[in-house]
PDB file of N, CA and C in Angstrom:
ATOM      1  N   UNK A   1      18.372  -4.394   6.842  1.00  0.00           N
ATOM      2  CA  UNK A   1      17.411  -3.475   6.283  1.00  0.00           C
ATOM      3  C   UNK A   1      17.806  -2.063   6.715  1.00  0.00           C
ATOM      4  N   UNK A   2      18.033  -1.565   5.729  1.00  0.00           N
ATOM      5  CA  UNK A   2      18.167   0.172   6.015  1.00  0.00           C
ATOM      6  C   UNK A   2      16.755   0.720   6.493  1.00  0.00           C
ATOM      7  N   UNK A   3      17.351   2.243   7.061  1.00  0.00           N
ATOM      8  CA  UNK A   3      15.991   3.135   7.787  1.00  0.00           C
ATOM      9  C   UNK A   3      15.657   3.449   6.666  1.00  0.00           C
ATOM     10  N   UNK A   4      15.736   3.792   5.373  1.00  0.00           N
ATOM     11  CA  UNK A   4      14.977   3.725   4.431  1.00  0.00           C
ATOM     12  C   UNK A   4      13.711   3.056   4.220  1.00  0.00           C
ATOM     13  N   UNK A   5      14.746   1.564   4.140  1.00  0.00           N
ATOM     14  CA  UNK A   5      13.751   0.626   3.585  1.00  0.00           C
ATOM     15  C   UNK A   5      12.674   0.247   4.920  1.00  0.00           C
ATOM     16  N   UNK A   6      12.844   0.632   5.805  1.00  0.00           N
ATOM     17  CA  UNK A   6      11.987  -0.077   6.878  1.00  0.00           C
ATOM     18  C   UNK A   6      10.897   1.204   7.140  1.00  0.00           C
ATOM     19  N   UNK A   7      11.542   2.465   6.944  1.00  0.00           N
ATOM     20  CA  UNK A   7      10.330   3.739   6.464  1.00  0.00           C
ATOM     21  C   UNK A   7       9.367   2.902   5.351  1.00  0.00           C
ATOM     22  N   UNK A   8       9.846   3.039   4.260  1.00  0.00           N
ATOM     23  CA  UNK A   8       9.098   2.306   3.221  1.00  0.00           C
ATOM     24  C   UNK A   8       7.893   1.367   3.184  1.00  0.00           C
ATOM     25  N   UNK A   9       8.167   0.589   4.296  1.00  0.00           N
ATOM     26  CA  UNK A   9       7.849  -0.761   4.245  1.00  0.00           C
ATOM     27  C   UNK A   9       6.681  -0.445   5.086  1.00  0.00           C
ATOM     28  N   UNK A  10       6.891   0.693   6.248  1.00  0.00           N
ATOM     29  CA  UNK A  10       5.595   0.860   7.520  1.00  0.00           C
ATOM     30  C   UNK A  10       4.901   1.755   6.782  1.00  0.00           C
ATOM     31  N   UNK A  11       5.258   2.735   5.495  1.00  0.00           N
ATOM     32  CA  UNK A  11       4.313   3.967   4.901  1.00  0.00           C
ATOM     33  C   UNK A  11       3.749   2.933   3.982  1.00  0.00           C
ATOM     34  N   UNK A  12       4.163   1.502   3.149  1.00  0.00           N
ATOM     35  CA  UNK A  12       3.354   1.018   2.487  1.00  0.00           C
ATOM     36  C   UNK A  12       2.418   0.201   3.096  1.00  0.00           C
ATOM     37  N   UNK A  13       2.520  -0.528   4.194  1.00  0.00           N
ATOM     38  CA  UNK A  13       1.825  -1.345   5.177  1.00  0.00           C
ATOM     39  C   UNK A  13       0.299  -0.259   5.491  1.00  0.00           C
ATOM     40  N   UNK A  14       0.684   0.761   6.164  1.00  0.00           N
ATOM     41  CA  UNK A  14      -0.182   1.741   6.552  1.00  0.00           C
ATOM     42  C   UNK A  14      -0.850   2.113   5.439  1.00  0.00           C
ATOM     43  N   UNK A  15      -0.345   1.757   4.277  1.00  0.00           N
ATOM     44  CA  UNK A  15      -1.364   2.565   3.099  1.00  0.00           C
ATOM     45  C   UNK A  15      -1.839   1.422   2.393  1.00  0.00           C
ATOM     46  N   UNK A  16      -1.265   0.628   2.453  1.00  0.00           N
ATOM     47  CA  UNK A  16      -2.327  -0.681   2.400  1.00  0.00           C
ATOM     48  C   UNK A  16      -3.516  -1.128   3.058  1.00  0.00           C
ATOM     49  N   UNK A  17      -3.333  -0.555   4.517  1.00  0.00           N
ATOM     50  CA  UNK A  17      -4.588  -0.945   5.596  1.00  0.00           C
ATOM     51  C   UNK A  17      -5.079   0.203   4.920  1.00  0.00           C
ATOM     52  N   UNK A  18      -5.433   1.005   4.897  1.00  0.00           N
ATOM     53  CA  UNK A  18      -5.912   2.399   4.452  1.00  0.00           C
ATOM     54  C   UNK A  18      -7.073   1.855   3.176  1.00  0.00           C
ATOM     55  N   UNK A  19      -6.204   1.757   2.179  1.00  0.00           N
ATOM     56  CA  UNK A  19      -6.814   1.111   0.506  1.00  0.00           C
ATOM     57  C   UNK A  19      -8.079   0.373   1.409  1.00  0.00           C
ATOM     58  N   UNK A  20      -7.612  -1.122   2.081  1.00  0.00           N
ATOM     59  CA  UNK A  20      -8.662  -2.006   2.671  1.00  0.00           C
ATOM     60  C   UNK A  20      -9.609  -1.444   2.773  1.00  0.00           C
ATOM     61  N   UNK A  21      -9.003  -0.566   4.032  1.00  0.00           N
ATOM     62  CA  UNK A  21     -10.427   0.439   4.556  1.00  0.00           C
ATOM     63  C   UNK A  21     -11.293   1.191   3.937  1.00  0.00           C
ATOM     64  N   UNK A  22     -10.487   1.763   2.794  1.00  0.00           N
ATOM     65  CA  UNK A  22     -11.350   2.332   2.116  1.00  0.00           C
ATOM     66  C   UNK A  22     -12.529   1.657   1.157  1.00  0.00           C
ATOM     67  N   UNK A  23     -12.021   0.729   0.307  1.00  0.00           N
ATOM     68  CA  UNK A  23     -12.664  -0.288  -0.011  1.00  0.00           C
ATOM     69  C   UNK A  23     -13.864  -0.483   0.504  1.00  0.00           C
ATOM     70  N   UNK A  24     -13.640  -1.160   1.680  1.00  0.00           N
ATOM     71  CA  UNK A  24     -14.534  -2.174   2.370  1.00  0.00           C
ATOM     72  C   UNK A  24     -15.773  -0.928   2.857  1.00  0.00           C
ATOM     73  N   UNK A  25     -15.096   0.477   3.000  1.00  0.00           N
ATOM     74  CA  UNK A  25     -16.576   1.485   3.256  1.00  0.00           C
ATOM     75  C   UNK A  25     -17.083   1.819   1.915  1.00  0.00           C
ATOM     76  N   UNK A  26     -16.887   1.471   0.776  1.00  0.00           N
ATOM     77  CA  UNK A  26     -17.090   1.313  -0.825  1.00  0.00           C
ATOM     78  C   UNK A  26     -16.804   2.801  -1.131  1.00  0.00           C
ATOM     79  N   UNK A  27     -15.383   2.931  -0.554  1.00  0.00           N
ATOM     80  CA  UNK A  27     -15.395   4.694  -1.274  1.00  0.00           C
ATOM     81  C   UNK A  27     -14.232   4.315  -2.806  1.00  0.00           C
ATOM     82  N   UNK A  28     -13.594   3.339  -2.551  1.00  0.00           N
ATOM     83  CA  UNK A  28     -12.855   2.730  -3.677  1.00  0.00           C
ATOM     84  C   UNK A  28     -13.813   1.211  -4.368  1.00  0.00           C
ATOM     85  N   UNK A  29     -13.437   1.431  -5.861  1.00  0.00           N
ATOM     86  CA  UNK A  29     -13.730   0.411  -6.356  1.00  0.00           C
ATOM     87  C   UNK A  29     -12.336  -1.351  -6.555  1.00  0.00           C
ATOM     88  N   UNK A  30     -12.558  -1.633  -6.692  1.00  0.00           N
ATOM     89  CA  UNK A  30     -11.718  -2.706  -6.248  1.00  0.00           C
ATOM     90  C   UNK A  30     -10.751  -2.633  -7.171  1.00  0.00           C
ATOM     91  N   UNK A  31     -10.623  -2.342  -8.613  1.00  0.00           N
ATOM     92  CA  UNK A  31     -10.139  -1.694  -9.801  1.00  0.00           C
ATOM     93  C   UNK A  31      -9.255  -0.705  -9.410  1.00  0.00           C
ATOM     94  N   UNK A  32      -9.443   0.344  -8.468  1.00  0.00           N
ATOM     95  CA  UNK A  32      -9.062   1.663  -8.387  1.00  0.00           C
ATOM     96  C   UNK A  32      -8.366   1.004  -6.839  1.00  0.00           C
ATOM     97  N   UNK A  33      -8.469   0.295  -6.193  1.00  0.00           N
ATOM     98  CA  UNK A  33      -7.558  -0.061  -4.839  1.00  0.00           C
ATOM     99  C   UNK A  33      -6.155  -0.571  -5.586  1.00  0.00           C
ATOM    100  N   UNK A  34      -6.535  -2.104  -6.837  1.00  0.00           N
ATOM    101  CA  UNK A  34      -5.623  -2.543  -7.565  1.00  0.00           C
ATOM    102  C   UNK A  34      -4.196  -1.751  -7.656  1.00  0.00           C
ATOM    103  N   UNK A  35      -4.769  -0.523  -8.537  1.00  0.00           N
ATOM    104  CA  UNK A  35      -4.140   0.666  -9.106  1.00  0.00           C
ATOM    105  C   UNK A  35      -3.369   1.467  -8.524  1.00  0.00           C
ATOM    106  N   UNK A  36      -4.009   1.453  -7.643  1.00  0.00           N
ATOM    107  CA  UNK A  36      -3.416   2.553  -6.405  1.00  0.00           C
ATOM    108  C   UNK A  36      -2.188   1.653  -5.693  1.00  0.00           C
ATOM    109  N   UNK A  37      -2.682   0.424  -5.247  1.00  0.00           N
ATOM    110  CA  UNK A  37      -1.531  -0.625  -4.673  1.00  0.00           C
ATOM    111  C   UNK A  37      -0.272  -0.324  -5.802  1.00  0.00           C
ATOM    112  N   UNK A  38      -0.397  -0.925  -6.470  1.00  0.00           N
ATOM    113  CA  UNK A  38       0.322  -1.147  -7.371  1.00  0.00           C
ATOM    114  C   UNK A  38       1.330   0.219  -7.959  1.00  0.00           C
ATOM    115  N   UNK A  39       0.679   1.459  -7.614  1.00  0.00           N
ATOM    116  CA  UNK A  39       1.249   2.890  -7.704  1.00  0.00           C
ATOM    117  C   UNK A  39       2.192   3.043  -6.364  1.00  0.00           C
ATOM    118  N   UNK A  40       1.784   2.278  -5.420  1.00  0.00           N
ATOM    119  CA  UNK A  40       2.381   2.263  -4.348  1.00  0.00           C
ATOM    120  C   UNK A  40       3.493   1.522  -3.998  1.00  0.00           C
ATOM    121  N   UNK A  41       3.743   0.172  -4.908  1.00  0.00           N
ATOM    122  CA  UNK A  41       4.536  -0.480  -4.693  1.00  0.00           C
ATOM    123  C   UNK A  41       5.503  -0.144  -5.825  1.00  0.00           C
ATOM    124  N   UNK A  42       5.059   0.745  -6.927  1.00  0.00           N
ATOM    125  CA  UNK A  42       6.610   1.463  -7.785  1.00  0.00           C
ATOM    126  C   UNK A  42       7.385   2.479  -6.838  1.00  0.00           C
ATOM    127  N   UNK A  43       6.086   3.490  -6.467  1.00  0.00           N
ATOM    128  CA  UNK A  43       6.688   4.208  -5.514  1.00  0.00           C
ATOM    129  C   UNK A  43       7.723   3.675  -4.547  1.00  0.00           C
ATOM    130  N   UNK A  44       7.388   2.786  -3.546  1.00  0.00           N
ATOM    131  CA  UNK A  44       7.755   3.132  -2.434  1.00  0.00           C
ATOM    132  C   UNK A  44       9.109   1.511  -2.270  1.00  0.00           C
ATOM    133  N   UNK A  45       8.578   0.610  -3.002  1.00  0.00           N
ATOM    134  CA  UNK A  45       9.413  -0.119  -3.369  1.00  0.00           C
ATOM    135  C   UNK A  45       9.737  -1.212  -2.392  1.00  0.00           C
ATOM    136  N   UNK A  46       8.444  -1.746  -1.902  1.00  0.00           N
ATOM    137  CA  UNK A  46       8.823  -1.960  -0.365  1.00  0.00           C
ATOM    138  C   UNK A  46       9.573  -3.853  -0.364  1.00  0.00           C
ATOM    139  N   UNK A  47      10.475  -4.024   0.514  1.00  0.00           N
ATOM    140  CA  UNK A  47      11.012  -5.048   0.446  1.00  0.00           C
ATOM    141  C   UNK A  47      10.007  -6.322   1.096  1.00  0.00           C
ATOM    142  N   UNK A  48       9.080  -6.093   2.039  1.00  0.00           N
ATOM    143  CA  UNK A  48       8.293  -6.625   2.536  1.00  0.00           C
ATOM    144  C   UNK A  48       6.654  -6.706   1.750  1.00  0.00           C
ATOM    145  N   UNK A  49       6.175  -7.131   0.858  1.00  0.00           N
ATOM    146  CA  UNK A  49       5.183  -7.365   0.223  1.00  0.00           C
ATOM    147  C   UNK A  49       4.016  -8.024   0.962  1.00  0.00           C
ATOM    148  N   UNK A  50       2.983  -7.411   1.439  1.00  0.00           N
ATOM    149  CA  UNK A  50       1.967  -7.693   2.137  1.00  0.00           C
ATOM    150  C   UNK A  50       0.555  -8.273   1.220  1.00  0.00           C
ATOM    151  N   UNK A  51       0.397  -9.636   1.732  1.00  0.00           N
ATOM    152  CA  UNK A  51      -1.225  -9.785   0.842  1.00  0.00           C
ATOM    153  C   UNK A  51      -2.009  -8.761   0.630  1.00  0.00           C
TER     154      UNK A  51
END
């Protein structure tokens, strides 16, 4: 794994717990976490895919 990809992988992890969090304090709708994940994983491209 390149320092790329392992950057990648801890900025998508971290912004995944983030989405959760946000969620779960209902500032996101579950629709709009989807979206955002999913904006995140074109972006950032991560080799490690987290539930």
């Amino acid at each position: 794994m390149s320092r790329t990809e392992l950057t990648d992988n801890l900025t998508f992890a971290a912004a995944v717990q983030m989405l959760a969090q946000l969620a779960a304090q209902g500032f996101l709708s579950a629709e709009e976490q989807a979206r955002t994940r999913q904006e995140l994983e074109r972006k950032l491209r991560p080799t490690l895919i987290l539930p």
